[in-house]
PDB file of N, CA and C in Angstrom:
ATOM      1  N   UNK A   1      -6.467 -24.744  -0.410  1.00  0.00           N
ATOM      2  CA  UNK A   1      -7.347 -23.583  -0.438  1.00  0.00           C
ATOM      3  C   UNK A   1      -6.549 -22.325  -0.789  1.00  0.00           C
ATOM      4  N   UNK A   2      -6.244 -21.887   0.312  1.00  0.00           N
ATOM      5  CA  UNK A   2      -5.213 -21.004   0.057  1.00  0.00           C
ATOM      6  C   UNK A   2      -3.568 -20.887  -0.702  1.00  0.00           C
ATOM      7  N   UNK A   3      -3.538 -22.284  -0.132  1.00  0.00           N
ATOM      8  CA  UNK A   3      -2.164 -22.534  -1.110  1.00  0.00           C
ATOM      9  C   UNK A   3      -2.005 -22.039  -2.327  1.00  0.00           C
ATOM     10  N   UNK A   4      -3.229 -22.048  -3.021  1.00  0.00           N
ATOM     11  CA  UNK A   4      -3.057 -22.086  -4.401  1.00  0.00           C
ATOM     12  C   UNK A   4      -2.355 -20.563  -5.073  1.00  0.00           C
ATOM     13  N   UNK A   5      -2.618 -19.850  -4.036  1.00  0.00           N
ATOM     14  CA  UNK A   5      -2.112 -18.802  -4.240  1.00  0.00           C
ATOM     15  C   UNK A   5      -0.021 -19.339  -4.270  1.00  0.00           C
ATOM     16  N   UNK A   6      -0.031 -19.507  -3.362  1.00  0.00           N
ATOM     17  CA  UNK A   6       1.677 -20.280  -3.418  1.00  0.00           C
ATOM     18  C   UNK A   6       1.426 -20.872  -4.880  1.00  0.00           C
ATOM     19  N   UNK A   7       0.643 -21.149  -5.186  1.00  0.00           N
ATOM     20  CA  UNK A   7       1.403 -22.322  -6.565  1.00  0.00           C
ATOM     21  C   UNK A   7       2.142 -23.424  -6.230  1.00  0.00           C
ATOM     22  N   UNK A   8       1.629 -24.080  -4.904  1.00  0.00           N
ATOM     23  CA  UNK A   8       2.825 -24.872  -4.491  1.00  0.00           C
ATOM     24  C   UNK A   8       4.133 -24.820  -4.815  1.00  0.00           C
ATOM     25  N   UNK A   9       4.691 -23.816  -4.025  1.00  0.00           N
ATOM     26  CA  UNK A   9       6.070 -23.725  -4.137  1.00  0.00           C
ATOM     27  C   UNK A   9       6.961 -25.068  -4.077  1.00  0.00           C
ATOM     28  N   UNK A  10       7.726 -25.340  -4.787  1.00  0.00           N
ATOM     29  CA  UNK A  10       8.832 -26.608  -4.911  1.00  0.00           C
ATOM     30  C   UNK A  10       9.884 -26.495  -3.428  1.00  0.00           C
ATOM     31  N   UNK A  11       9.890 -27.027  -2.495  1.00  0.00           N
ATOM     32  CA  UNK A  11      10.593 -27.744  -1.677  1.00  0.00           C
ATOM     33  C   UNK A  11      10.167 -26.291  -0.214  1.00  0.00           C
ATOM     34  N   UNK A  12       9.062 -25.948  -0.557  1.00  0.00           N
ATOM     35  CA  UNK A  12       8.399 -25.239   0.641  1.00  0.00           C
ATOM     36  C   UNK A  12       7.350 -25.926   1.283  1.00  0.00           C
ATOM     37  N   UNK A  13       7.114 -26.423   2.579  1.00  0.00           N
ATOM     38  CA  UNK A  13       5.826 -27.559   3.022  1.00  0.00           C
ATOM     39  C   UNK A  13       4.959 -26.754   2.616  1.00  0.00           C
ATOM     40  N   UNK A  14       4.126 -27.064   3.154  1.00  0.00           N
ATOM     41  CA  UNK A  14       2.459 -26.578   2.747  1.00  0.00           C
ATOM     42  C   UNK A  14       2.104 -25.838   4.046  1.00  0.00           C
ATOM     43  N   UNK A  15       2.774 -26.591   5.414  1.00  0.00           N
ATOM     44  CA  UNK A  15       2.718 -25.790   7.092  1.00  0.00           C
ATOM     45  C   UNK A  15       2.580 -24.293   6.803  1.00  0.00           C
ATOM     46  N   UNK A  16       3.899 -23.769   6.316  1.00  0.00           N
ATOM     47  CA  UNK A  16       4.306 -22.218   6.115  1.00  0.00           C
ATOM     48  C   UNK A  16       3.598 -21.415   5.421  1.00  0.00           C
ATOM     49  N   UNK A  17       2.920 -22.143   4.348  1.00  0.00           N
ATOM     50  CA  UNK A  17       2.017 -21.717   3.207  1.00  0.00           C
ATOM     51  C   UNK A  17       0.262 -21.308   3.777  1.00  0.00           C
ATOM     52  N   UNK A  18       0.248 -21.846   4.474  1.00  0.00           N
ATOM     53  CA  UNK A  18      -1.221 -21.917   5.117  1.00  0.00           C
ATOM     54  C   UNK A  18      -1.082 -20.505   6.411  1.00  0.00           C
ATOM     55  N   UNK A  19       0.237 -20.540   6.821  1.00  0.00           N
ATOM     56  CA  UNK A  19       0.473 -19.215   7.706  1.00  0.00           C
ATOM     57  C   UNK A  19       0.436 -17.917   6.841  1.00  0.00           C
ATOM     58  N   UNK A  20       0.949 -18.389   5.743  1.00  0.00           N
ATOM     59  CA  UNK A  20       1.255 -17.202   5.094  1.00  0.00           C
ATOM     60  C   UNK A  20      -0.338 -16.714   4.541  1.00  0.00           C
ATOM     61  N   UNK A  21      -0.877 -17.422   4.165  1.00  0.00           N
ATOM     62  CA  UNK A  21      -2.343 -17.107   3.500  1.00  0.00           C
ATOM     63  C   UNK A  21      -2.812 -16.504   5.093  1.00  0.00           C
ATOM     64  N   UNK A  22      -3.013 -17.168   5.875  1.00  0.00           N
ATOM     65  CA  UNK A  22      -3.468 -16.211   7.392  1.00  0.00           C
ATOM     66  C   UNK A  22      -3.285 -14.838   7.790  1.00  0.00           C
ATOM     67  N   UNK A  23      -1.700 -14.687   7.525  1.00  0.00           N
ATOM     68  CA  UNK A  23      -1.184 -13.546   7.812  1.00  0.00           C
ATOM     69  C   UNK A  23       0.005 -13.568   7.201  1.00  0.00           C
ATOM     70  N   UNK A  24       0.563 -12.535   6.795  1.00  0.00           N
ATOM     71  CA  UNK A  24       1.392 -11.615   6.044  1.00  0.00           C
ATOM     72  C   UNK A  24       2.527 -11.342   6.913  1.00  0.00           C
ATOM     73  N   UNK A  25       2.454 -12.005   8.221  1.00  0.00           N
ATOM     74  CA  UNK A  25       3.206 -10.971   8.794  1.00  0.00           C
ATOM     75  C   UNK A  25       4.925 -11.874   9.109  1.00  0.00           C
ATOM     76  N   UNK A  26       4.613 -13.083   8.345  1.00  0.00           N
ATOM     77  CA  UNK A  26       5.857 -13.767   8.015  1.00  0.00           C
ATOM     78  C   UNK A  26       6.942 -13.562   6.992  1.00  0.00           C
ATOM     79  N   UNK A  27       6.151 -12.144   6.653  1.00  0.00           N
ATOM     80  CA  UNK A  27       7.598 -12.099   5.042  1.00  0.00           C
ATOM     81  C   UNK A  27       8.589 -11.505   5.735  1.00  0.00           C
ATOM     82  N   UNK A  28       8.771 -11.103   6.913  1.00  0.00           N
ATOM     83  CA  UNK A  28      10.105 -10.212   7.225  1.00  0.00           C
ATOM     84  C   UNK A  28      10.967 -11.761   7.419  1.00  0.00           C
ATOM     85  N   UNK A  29      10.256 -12.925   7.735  1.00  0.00           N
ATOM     86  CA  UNK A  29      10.851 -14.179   8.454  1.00  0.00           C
ATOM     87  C   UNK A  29      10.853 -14.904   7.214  1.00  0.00           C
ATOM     88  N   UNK A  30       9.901 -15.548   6.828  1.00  0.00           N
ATOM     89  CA  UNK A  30       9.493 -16.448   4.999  1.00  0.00           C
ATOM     90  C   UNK A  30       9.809 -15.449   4.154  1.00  0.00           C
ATOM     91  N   UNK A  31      10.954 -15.844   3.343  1.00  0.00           N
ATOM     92  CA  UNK A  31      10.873 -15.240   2.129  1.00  0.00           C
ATOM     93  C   UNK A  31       9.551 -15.836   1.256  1.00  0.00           C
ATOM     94  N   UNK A  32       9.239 -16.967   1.544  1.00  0.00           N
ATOM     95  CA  UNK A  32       8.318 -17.619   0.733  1.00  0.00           C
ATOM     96  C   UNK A  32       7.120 -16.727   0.632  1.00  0.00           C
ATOM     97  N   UNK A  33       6.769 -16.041   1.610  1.00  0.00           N
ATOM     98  CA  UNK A  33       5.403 -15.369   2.172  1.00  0.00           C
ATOM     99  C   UNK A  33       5.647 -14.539   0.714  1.00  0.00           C
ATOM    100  N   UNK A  34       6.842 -13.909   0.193  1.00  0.00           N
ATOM    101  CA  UNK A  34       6.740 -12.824  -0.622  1.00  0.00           C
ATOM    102  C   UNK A  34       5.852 -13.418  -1.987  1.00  0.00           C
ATOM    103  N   UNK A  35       6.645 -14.287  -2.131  1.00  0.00           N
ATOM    104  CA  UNK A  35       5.654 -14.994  -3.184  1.00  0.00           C
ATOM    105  C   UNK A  35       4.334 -14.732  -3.455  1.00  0.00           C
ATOM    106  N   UNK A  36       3.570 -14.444  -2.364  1.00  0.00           N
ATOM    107  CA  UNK A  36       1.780 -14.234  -2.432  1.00  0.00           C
ATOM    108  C   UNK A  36       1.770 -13.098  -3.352  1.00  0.00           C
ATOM    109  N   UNK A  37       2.659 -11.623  -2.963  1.00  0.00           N
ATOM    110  CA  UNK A  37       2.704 -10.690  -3.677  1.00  0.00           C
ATOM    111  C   UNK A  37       3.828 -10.344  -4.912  1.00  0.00           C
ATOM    112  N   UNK A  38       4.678 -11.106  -5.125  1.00  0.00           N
ATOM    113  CA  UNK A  38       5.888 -10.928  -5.748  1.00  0.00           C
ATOM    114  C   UNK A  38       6.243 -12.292  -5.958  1.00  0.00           C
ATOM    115  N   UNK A  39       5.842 -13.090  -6.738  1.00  0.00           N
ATOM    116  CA  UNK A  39       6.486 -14.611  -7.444  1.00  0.00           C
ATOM    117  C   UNK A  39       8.034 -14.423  -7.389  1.00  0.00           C
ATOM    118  N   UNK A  40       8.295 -13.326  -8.433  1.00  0.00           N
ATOM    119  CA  UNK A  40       9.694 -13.412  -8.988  1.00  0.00           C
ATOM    120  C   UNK A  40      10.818 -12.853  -7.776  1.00  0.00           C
ATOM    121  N   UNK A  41      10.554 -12.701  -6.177  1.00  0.00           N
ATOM    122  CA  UNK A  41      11.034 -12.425  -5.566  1.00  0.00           C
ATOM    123  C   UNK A  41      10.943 -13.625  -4.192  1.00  0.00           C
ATOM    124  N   UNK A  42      10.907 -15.066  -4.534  1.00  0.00           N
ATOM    125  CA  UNK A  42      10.366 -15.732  -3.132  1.00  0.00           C
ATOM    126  C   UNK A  42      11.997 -16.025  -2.933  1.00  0.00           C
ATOM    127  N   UNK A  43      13.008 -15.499  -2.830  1.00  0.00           N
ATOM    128  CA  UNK A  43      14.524 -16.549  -2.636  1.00  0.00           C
ATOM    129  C   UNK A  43      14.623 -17.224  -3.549  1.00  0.00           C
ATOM    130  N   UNK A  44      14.450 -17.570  -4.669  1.00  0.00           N
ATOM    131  CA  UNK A  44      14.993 -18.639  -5.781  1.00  0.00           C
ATOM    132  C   UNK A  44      14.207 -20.064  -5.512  1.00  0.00           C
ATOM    133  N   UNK A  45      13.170 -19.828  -4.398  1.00  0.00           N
ATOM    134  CA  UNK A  45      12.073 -21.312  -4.285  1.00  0.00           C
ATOM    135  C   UNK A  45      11.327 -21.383  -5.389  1.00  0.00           C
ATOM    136  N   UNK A  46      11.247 -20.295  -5.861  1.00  0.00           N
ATOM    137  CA  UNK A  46      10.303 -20.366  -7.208  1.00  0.00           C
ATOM    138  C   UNK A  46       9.985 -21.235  -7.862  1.00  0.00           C
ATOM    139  N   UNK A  47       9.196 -21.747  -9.112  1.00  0.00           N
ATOM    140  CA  UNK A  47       9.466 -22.502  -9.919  1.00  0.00           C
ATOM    141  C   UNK A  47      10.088 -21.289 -11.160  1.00  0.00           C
ATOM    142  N   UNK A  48      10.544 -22.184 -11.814  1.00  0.00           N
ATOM    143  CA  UNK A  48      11.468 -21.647 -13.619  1.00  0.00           C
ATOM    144  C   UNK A  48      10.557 -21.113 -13.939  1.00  0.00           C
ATOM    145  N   UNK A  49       9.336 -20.841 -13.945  1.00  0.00           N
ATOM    146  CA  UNK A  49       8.238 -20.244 -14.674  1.00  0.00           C
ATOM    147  C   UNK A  49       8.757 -18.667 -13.982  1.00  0.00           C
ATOM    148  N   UNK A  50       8.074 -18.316 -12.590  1.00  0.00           N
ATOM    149  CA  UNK A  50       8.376 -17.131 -12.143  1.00  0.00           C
ATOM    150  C   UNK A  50       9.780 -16.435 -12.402  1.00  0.00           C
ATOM    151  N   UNK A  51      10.442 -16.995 -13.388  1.00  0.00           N
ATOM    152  CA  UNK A  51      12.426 -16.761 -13.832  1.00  0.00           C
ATOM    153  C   UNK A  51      11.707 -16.005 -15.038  1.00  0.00           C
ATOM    154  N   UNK A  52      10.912 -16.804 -15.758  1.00  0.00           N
ATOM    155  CA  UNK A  52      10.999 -16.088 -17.081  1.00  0.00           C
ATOM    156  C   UNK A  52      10.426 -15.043 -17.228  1.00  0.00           C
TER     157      UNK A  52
END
């Protein structure tokens, strides 16, 4: 559902992803969370797409 916003991040579960769509208030903790608003900034979990 929400994931999709993640884009399924590559080697991030789906657990963290479903918090993060809840609340926001994991990006000081998940870099992943940044991803929702900033792809090209999740820690290098990215996929190669968000590089280019």
């Amino acid at each position: 559902r929400r994931i999709v916003r993640a884009r399924g991040r590559a080697g991030a579960p789906q657990a963290p992803l479903l918090q993060i769509a809840a609340g926001p208030t994991h990006s000081s903790d998940d870099p992943i969370e940044v991803d929702s608003e900033s792809e090209e900034f999740t820690g290098g979990e990215t996929e190669e797409e968000t590089e280019d």
